[in-house]
C-alpha atoms as a PDB file:
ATOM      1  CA  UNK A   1       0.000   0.000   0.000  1.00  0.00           C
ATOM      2  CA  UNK A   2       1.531   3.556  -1.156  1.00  0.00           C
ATOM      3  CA  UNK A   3       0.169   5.228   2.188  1.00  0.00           C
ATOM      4  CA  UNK A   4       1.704   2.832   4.538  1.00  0.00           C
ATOM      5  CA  UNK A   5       5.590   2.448   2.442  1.00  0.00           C
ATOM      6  CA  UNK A   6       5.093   6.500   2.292  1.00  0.00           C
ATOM      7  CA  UNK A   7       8.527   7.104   4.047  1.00  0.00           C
ATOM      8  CA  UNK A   8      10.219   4.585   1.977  1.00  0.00           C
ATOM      9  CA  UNK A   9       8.877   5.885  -1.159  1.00  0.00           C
ATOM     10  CA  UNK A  10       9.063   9.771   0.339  1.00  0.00           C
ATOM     11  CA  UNK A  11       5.551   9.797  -1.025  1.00  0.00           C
ATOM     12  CA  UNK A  12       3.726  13.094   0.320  1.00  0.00           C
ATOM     13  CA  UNK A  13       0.457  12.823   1.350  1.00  0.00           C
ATOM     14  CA  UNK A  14      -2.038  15.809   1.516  1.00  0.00           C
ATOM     15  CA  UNK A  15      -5.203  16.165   3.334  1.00  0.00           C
ATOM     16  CA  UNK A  16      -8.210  17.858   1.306  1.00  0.00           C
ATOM     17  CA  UNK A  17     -11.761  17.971   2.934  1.00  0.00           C
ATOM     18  CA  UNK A  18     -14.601  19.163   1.807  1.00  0.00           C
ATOM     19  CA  UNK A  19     -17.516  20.983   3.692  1.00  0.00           C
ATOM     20  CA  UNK A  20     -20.516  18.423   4.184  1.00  0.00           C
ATOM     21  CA  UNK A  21     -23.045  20.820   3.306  1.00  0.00           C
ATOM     22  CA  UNK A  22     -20.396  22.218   0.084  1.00  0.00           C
ATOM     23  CA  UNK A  23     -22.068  22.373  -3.290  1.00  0.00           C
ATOM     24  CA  UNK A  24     -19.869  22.114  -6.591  1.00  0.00           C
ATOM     25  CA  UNK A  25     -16.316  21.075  -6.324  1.00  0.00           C
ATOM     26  CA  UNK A  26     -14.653  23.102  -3.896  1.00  0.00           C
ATOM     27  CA  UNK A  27     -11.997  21.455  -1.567  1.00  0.00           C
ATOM     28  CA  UNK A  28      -9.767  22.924   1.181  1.00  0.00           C
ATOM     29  CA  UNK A  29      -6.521  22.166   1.948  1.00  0.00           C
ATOM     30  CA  UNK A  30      -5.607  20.881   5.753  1.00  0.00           C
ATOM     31  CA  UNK A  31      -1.914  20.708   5.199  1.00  0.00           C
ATOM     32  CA  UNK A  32       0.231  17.022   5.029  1.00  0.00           C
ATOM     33  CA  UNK A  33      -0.359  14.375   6.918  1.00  0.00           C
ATOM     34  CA  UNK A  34       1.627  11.178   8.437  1.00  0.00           C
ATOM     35  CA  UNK A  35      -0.516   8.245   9.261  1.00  0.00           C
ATOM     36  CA  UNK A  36      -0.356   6.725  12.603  1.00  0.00           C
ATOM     37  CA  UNK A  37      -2.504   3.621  12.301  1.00  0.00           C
ATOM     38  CA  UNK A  38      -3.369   2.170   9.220  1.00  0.00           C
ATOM     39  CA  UNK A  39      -6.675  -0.773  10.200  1.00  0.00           C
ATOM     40  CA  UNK A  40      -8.281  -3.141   7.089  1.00  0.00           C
ATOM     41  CA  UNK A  41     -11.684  -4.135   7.809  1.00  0.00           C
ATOM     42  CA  UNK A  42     -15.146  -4.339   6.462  1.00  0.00           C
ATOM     43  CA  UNK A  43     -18.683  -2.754   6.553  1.00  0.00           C
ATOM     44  CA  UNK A  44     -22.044  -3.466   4.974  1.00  0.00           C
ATOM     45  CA  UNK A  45     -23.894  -1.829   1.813  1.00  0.00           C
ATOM     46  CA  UNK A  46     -27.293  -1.300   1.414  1.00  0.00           C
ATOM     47  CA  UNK A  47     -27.389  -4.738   0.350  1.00  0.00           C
ATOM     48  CA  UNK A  48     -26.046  -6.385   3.137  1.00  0.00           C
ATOM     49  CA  UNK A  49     -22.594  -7.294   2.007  1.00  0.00           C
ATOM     50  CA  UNK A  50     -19.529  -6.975   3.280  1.00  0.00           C
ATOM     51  CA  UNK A  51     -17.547  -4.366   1.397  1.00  0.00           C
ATOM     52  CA  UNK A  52     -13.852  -4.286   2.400  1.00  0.00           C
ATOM     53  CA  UNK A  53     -12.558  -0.426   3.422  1.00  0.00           C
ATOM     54  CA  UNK A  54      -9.428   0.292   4.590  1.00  0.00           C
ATOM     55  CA  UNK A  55      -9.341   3.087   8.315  1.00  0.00           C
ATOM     56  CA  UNK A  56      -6.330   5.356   8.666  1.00  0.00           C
ATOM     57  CA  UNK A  57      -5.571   7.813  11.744  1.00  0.00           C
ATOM     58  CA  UNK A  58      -3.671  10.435  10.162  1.00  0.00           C
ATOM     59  CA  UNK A  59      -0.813  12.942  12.093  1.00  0.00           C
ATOM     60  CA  UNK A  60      -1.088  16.307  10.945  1.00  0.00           C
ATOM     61  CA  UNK A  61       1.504  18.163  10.273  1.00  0.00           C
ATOM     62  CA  UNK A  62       0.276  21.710  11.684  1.00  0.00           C
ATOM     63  CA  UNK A  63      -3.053  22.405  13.063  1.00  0.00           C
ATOM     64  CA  UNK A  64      -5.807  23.630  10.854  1.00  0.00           C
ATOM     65  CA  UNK A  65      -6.442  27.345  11.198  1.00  0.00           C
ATOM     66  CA  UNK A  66      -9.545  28.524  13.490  1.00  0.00           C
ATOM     67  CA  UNK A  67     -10.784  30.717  11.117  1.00  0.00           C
ATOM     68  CA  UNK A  68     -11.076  27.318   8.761  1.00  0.00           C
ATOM     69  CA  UNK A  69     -12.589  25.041  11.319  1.00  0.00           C
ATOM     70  CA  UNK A  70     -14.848  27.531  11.964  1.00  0.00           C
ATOM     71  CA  UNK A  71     -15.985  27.783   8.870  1.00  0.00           C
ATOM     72  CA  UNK A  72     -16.276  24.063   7.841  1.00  0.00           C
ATOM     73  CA  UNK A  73     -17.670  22.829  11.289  1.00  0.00           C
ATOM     74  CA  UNK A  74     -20.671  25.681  11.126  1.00  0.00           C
END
């Protein structure tokens, strides 16, 4: 997996979120990342099966600014 060999590889890994309530395309960037825990597991569809999904915990790098978390948390 690319995220989990990322300092072998020196791969850089960027967080982008978007507000939940966000129409059209707009993203925001949180800064880089370094994952902490990297889990493989599964969770149901609609249908009942088991889809598998993979859970990461991620460092960041520098806190997100208030004025941002403000914003996308309102």
């Amino acid at each position: 997996m690319a995220i989990r060999d990322h300092d072998k590889t020196g791969l850089r890994i960027a967080l982008f979120v978007k507000k939940s309530d966000g129409k059209g395309s707009d993203f925001y960037y949180m800064g880089d990342v370094e994952p902490l825990a990297i889990t493989q597991t599964t969770i149901k569809n609609d249908k009942g099966e088991d889809k598998p999904i993979v859970n990461i915990l991620f460092d960041m790098a520098h806190s997100v600014p208030d004025h941002l978390y403000d914003y996308l948390t309102q």
